[in-house]
C-alpha atoms as a PDB file:
ATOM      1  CA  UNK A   1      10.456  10.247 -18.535  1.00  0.00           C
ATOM      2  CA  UNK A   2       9.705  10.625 -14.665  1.00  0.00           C
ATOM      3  CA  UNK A   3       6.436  11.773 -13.476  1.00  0.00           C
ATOM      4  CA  UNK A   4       5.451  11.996 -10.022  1.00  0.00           C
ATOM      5  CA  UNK A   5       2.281  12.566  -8.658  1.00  0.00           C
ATOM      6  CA  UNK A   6       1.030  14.452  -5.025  1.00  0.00           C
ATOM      7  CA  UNK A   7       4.212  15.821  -4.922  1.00  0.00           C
ATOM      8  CA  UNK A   8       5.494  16.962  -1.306  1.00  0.00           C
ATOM      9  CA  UNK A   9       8.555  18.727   0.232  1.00  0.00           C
ATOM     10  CA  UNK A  10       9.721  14.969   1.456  1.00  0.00           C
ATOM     11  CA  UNK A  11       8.520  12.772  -1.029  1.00  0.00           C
ATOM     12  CA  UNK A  12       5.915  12.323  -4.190  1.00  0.00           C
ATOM     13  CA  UNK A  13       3.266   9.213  -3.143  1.00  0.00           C
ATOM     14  CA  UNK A  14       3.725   8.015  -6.750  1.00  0.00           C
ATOM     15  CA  UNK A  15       6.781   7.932  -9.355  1.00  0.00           C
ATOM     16  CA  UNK A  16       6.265   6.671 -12.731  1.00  0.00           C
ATOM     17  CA  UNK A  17       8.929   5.938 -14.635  1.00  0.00           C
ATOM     18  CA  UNK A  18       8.485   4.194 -17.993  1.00  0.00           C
ATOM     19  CA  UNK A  19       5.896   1.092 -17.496  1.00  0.00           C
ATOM     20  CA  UNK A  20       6.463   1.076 -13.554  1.00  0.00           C
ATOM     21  CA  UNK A  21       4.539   2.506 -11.004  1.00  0.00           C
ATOM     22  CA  UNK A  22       5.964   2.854  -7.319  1.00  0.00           C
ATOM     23  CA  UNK A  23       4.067   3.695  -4.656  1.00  0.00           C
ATOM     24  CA  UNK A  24       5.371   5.962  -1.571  1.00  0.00           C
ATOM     25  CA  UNK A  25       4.100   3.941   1.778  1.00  0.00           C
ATOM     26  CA  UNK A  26       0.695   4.697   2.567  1.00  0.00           C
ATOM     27  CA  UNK A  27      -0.797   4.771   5.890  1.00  0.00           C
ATOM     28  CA  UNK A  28      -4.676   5.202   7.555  1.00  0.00           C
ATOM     29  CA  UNK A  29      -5.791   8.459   7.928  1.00  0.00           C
ATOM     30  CA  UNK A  30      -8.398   7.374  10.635  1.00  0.00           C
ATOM     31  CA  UNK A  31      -5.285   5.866  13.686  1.00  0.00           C
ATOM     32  CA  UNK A  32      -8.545   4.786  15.821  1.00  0.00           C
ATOM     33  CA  UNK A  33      -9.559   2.137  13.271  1.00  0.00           C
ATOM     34  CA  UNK A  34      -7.884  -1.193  14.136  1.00  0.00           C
ATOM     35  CA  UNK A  35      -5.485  -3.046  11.866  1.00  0.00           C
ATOM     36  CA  UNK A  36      -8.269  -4.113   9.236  1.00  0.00           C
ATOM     37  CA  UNK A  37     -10.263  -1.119   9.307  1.00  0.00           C
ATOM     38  CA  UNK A  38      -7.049   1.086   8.832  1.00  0.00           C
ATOM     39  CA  UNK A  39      -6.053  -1.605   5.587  1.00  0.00           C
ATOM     40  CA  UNK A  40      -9.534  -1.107   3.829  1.00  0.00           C
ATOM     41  CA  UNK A  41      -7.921   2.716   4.117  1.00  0.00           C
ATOM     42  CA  UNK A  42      -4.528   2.125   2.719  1.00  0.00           C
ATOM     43  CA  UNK A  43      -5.944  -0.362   0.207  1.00  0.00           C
ATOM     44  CA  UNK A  44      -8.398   2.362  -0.921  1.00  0.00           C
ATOM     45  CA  UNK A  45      -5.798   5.027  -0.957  1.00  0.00           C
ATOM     46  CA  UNK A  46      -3.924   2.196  -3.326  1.00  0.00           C
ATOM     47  CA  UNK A  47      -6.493   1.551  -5.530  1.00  0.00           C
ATOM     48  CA  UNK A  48      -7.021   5.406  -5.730  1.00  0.00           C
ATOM     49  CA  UNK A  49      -3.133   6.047  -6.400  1.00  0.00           C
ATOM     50  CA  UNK A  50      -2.813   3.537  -9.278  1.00  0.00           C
ATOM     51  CA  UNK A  51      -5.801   4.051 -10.945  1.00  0.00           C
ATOM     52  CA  UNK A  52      -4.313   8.254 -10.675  1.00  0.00           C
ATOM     53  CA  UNK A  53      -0.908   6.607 -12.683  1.00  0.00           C
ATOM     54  CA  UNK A  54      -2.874   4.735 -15.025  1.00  0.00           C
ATOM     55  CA  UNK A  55      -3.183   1.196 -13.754  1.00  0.00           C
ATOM     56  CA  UNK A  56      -4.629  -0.731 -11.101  1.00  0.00           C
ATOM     57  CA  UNK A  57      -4.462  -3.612  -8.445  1.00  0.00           C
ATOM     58  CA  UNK A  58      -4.300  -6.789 -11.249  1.00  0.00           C
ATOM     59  CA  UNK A  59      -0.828  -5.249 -11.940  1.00  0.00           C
ATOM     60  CA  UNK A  60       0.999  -5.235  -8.945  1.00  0.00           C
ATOM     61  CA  UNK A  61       4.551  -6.852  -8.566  1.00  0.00           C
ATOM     62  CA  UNK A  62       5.491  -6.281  -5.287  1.00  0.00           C
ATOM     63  CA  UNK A  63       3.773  -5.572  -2.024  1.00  0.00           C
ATOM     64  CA  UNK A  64       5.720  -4.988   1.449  1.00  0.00           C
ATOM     65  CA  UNK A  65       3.260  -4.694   4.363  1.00  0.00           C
ATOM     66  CA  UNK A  66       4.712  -2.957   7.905  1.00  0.00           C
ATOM     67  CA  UNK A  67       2.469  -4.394  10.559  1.00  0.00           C
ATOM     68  CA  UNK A  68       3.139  -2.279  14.248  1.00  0.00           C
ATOM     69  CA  UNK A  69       1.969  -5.993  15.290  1.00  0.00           C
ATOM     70  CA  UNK A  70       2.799  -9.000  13.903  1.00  0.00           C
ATOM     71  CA  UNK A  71       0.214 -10.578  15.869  1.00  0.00           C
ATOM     72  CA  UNK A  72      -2.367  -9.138  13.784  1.00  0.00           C
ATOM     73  CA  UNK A  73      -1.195 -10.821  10.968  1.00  0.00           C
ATOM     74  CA  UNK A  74      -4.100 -12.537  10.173  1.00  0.00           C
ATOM     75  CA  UNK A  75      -6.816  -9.626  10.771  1.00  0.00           C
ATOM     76  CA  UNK A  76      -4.610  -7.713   7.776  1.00  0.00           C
ATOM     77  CA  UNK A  77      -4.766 -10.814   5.778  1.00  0.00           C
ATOM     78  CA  UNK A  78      -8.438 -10.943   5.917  1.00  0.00           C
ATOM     79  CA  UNK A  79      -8.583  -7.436   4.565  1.00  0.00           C
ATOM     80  CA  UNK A  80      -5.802  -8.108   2.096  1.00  0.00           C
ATOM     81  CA  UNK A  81      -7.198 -11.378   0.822  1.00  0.00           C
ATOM     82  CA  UNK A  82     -10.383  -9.893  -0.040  1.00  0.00           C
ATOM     83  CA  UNK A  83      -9.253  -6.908  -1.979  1.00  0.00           C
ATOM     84  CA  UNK A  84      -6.206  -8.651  -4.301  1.00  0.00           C
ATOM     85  CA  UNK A  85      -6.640  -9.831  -7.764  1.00  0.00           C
ATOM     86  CA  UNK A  86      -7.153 -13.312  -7.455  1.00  0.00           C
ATOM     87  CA  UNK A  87      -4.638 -14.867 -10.247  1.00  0.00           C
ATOM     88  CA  UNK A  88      -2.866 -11.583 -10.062  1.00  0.00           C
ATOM     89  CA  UNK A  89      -1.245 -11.706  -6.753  1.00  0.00           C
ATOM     90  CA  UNK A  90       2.234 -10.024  -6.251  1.00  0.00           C
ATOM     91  CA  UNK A  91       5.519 -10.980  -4.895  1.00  0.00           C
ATOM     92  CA  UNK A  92       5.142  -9.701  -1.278  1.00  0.00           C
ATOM     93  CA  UNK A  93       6.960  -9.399   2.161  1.00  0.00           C
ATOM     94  CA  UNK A  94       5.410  -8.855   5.529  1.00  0.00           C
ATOM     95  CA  UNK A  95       7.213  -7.711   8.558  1.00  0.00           C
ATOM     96  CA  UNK A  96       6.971  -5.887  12.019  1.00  0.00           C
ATOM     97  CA  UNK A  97       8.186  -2.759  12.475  1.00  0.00           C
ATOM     98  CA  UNK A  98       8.347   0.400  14.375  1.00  0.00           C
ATOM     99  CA  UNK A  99       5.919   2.409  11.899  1.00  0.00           C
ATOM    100  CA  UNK A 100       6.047   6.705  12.116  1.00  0.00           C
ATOM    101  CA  UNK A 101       3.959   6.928  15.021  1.00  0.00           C
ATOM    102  CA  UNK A 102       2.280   4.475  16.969  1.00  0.00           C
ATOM    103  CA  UNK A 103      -1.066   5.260  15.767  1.00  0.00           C
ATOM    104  CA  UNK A 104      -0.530   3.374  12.513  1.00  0.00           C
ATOM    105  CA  UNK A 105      -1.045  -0.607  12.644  1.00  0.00           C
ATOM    106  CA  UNK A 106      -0.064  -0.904   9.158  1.00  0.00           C
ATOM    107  CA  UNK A 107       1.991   0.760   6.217  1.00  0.00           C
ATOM    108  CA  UNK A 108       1.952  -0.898   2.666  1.00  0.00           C
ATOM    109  CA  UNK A 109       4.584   0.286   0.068  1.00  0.00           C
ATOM    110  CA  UNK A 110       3.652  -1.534  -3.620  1.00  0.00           C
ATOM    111  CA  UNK A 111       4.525  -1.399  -7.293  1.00  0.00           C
ATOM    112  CA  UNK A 112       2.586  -1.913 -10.062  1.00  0.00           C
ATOM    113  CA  UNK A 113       3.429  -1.889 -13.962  1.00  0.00           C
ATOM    114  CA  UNK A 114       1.503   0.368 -16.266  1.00  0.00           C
END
């Protein structure tokens, strides 16, 4: 069984299928915060999105973070290290890239089991 939730006309910002949750890349909604203030808003939006599918942030298994900037690097870090499960950190990949506009600093796609 699938089930998606906030379904769109270009994509659903969750799928579950059977113990796996995947989440669609989330983004700030406020572009004037800088790079950590817009992660506290992805991370929340996370943490709202898994807890919606039934889980939560101790079980992630992958994290890819888009940073417009590489060179804040550590500034998302700060944010990041703060809010992950210590003990319960996932595999995870960070790289620059062009994001959707370039009012976002930082996109994070994860998954999570269930």
């Amino acid at each position: 069984m699938i089930q998606r939730l906030e379904v769109g006309p270009r994509m659903s910002q969750a799928v579950v299928h059977g113990n796996t949750v995947y989440l669609a890349g989330q983004v700030a909604d406020d572009t004037k915060a800088d790079v950590a203030g817009q992660t506290r808003q992805v991370l929340a939006t996370i943490d709202r999105l898994l807890a919606a599918a039934g889980t939560d942030k101790t079980k992630l298994l992958a994290a890819t973070i888009y940073l417009s900037d590489i060179a804040t690097f550590a500034q998302m870090n700060a944010v990041w290290d703060a809010w992950v499960a210590a003990g319960n950190t996932p595999a995870r990949a960070t790289v620059q890239a062009a994001l959707a506009t370039p009012a976002y600093k930082v996109e994070i796609v994860v998954i999570a089991a269930r």
